[in-house]
PDB file of N, CA and C in Angstrom:
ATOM      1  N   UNK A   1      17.124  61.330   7.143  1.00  0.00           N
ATOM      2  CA  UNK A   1      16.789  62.327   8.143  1.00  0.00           C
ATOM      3  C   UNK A   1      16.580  61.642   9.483  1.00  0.00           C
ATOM      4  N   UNK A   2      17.028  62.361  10.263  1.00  0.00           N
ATOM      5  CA  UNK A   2      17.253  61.389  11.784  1.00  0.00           C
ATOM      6  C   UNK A   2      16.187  62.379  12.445  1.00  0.00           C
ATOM      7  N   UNK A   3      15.022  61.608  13.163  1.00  0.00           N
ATOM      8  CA  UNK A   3      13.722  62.181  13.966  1.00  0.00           C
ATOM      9  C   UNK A   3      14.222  62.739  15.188  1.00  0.00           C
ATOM     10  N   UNK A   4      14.754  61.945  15.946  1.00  0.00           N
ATOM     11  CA  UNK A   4      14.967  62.629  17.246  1.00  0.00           C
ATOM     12  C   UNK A   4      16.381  62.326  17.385  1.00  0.00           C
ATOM     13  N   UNK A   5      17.220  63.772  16.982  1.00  0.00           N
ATOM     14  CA  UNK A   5      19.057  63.912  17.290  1.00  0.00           C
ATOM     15  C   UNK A   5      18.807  64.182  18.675  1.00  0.00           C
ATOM     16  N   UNK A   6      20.264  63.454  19.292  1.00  0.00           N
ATOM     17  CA  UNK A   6      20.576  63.347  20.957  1.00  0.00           C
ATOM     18  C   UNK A   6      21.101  64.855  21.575  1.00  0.00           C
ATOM     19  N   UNK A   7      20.965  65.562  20.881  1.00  0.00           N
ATOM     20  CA  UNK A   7      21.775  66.952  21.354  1.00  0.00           C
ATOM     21  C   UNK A   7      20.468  67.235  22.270  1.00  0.00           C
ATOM     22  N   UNK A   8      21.076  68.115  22.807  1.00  0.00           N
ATOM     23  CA  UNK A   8      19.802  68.765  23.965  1.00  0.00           C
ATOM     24  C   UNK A   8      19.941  70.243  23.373  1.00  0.00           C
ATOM     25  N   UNK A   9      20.680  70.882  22.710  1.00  0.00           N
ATOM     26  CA  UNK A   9      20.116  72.151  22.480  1.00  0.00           C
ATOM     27  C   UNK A   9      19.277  72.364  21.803  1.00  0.00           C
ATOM     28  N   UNK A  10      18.589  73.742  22.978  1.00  0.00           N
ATOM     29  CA  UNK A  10      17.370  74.223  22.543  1.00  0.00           C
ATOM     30  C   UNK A  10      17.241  75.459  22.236  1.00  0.00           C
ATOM     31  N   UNK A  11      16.385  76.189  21.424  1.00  0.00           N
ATOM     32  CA  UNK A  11      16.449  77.437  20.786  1.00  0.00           C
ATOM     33  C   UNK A  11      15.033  78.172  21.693  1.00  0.00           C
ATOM     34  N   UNK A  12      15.123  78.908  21.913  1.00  0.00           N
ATOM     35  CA  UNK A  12      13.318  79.965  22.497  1.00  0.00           C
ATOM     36  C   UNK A  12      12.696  80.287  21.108  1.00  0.00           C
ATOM     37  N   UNK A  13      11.739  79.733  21.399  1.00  0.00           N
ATOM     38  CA  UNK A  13      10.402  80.698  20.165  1.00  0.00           C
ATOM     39  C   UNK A  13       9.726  80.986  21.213  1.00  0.00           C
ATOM     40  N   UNK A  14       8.736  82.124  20.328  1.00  0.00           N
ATOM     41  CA  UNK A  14       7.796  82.227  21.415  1.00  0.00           C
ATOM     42  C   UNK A  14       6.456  81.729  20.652  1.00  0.00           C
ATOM     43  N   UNK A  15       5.060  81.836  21.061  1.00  0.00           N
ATOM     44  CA  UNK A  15       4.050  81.131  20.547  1.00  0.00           C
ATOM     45  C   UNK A  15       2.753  81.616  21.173  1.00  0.00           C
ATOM     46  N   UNK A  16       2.107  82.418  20.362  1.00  0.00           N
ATOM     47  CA  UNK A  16       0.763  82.970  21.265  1.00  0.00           C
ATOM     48  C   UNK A  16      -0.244  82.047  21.539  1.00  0.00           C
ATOM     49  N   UNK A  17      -0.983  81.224  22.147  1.00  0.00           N
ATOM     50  CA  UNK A  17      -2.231  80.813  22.379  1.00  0.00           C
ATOM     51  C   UNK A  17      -3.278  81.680  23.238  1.00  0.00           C
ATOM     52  N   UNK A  18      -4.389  81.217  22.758  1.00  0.00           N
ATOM     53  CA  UNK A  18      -5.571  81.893  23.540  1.00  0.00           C
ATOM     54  C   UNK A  18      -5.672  80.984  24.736  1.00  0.00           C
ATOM     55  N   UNK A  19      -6.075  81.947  25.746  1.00  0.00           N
ATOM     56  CA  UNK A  19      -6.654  81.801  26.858  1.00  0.00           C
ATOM     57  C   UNK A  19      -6.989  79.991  27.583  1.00  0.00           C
ATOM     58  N   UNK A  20      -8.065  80.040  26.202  1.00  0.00           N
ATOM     59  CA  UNK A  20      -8.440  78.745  26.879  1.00  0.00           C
ATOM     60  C   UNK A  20      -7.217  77.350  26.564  1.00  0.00           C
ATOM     61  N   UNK A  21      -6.450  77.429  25.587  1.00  0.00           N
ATOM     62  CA  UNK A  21      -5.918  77.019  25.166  1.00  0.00           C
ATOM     63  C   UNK A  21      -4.433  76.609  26.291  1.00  0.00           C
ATOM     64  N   UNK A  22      -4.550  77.745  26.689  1.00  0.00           N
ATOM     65  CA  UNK A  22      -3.242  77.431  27.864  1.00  0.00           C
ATOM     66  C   UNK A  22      -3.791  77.022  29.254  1.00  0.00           C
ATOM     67  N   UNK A  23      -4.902  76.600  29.641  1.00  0.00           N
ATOM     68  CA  UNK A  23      -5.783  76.347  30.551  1.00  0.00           C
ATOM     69  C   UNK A  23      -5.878  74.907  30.191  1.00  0.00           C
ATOM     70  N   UNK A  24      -6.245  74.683  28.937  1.00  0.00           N
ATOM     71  CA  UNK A  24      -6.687  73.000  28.709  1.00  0.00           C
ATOM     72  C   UNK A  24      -4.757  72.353  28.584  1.00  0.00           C
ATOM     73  N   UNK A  25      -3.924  73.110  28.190  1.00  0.00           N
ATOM     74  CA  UNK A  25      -2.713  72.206  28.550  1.00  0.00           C
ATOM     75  C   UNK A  25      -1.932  72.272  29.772  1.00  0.00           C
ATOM     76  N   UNK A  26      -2.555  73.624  30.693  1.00  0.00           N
ATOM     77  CA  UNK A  26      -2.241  73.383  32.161  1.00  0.00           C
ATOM     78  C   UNK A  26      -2.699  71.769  33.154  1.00  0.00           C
ATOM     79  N   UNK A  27      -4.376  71.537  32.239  1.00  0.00           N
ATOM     80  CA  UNK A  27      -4.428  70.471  32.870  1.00  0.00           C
ATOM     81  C   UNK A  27      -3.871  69.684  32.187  1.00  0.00           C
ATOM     82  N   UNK A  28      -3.721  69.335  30.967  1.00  0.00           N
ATOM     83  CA  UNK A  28      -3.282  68.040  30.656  1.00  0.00           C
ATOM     84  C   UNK A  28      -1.963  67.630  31.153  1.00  0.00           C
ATOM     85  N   UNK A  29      -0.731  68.925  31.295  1.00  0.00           N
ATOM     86  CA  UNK A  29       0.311  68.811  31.970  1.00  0.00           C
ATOM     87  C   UNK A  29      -0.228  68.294  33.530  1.00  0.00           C
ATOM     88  N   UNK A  30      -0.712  68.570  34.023  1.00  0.00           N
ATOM     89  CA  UNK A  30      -1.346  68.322  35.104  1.00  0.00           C
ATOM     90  C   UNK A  30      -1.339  66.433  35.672  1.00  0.00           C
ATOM     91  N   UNK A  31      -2.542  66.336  34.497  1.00  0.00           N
ATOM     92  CA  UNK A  31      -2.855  64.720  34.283  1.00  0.00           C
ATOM     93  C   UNK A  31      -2.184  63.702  33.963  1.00  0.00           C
ATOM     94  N   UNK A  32      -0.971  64.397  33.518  1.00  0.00           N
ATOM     95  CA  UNK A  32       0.629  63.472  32.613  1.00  0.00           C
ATOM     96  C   UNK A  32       1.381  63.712  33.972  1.00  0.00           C
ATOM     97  N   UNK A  33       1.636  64.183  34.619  1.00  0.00           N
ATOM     98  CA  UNK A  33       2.635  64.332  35.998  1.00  0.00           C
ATOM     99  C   UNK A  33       3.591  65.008  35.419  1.00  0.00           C
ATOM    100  N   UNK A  34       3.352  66.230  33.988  1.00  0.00           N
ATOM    101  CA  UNK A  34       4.969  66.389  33.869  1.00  0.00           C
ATOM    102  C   UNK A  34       4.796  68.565  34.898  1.00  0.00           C
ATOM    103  N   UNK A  35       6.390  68.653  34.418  1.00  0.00           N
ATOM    104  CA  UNK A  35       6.680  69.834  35.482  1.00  0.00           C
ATOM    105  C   UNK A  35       6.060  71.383  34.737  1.00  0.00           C
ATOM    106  N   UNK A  36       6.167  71.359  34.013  1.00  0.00           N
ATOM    107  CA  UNK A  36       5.932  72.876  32.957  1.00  0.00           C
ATOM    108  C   UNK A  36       5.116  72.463  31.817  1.00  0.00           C
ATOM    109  N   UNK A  37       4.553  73.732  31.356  1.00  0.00           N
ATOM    110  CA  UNK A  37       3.891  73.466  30.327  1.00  0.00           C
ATOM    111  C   UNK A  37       4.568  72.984  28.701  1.00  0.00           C
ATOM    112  N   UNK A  38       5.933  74.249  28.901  1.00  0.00           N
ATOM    113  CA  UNK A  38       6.919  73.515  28.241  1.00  0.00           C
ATOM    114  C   UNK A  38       7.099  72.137  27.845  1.00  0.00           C
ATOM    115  N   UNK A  39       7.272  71.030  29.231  1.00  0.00           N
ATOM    116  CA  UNK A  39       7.474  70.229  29.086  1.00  0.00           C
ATOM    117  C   UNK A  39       6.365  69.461  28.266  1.00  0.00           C
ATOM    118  N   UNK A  40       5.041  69.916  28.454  1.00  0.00           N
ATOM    119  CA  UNK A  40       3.666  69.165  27.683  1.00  0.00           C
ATOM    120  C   UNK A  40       4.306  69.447  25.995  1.00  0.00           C
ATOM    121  N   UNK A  41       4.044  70.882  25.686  1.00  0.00           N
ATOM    122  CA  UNK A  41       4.544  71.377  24.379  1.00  0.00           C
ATOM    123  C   UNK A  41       5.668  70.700  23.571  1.00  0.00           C
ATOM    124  N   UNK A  42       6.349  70.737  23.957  1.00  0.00           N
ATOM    125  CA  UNK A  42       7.795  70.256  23.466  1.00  0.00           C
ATOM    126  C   UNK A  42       7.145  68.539  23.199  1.00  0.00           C
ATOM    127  N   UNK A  43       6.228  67.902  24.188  1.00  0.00           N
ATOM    128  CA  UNK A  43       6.035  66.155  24.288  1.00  0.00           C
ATOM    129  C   UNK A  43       5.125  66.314  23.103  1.00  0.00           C
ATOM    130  N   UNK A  44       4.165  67.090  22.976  1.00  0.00           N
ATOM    131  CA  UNK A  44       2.802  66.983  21.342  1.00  0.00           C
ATOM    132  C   UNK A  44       3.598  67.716  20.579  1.00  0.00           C
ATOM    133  N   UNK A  45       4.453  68.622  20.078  1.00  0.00           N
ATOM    134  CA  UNK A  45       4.671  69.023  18.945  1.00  0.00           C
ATOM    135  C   UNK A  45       6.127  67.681  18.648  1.00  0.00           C
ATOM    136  N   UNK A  46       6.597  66.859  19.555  1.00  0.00           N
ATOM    137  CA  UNK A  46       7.324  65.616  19.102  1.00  0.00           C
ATOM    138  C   UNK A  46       6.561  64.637  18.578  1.00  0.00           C
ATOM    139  N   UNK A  47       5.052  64.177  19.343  1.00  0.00           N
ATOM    140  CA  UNK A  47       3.899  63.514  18.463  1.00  0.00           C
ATOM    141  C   UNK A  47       3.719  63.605  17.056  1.00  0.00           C
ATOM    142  N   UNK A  48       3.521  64.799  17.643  1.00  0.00           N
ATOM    143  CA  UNK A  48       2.914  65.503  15.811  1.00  0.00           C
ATOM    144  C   UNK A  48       3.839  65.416  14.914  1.00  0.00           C
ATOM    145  N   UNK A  49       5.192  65.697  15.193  1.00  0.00           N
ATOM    146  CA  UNK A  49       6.404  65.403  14.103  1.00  0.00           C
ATOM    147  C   UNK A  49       6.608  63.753  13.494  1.00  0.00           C
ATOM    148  N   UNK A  50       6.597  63.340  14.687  1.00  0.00           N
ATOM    149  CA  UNK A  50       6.991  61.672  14.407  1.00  0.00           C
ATOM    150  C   UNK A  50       5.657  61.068  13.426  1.00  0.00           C
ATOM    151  N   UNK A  51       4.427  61.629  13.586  1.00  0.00           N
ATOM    152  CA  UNK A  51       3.286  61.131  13.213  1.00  0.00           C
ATOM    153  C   UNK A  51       3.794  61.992  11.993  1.00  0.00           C
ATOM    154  N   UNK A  52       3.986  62.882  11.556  1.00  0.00           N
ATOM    155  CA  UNK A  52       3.755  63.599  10.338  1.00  0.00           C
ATOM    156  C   UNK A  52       5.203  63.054   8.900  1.00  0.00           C
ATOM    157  N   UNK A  53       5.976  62.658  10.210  1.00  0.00           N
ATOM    158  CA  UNK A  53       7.380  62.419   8.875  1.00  0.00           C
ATOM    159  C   UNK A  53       7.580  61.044   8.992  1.00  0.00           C
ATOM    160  N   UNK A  54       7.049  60.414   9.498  1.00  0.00           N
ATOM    161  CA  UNK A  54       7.384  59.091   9.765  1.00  0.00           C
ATOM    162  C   UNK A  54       7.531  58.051   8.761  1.00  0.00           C
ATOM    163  N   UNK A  55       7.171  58.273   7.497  1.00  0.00           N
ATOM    164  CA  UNK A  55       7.149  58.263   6.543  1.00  0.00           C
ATOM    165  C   UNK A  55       9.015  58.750   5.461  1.00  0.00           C
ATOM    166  N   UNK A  56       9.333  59.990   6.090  1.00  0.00           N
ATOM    167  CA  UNK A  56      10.448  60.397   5.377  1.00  0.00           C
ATOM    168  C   UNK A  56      11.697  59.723   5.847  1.00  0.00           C
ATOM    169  N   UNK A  57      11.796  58.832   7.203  1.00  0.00           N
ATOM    170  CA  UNK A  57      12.541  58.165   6.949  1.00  0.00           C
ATOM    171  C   UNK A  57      13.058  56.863   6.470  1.00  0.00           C
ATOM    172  N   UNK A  58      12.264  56.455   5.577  1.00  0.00           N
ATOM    173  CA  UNK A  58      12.066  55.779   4.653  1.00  0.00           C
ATOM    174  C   UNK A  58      12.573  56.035   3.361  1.00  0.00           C
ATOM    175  N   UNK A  59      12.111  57.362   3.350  1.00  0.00           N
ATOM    176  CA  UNK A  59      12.832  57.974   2.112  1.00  0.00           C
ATOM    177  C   UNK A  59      14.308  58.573   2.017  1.00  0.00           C
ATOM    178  N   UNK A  60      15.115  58.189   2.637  1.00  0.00           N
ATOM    179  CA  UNK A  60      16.584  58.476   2.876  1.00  0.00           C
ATOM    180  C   UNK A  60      17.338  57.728   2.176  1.00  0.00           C
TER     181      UNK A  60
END
């Protein structure tokens, strides 16, 4: 299983958070210099993947 394929396509989900929740990653986007919140989202749910399977490619 290959972690990060070079394609750039991207699909829309959508994703509810509460309030405060989109406030604390306004700043953290903020504090990282990146452009959208998107851009924060897309950077921790790649964390969280690499941290979570990092392991399965090993198992290939």
């Amino acid at each position: 299983m290959k972690l990060m394929p070079r394609g750039r396509r991207m699909r829309l989900i959508t994703v509810h958070f509460p309030d405060w929740m989109i406030e604390a990653i306004e700043q953290a986007k903020d504090k990282m210099g990146l452009y959208s919140k998107s851009d924060f989202i897309r950077y921790a749910v790649r964390e969280m993947l690499m941290e979570v399977l990092k392991d399965e490619t090993h198992r290939s």
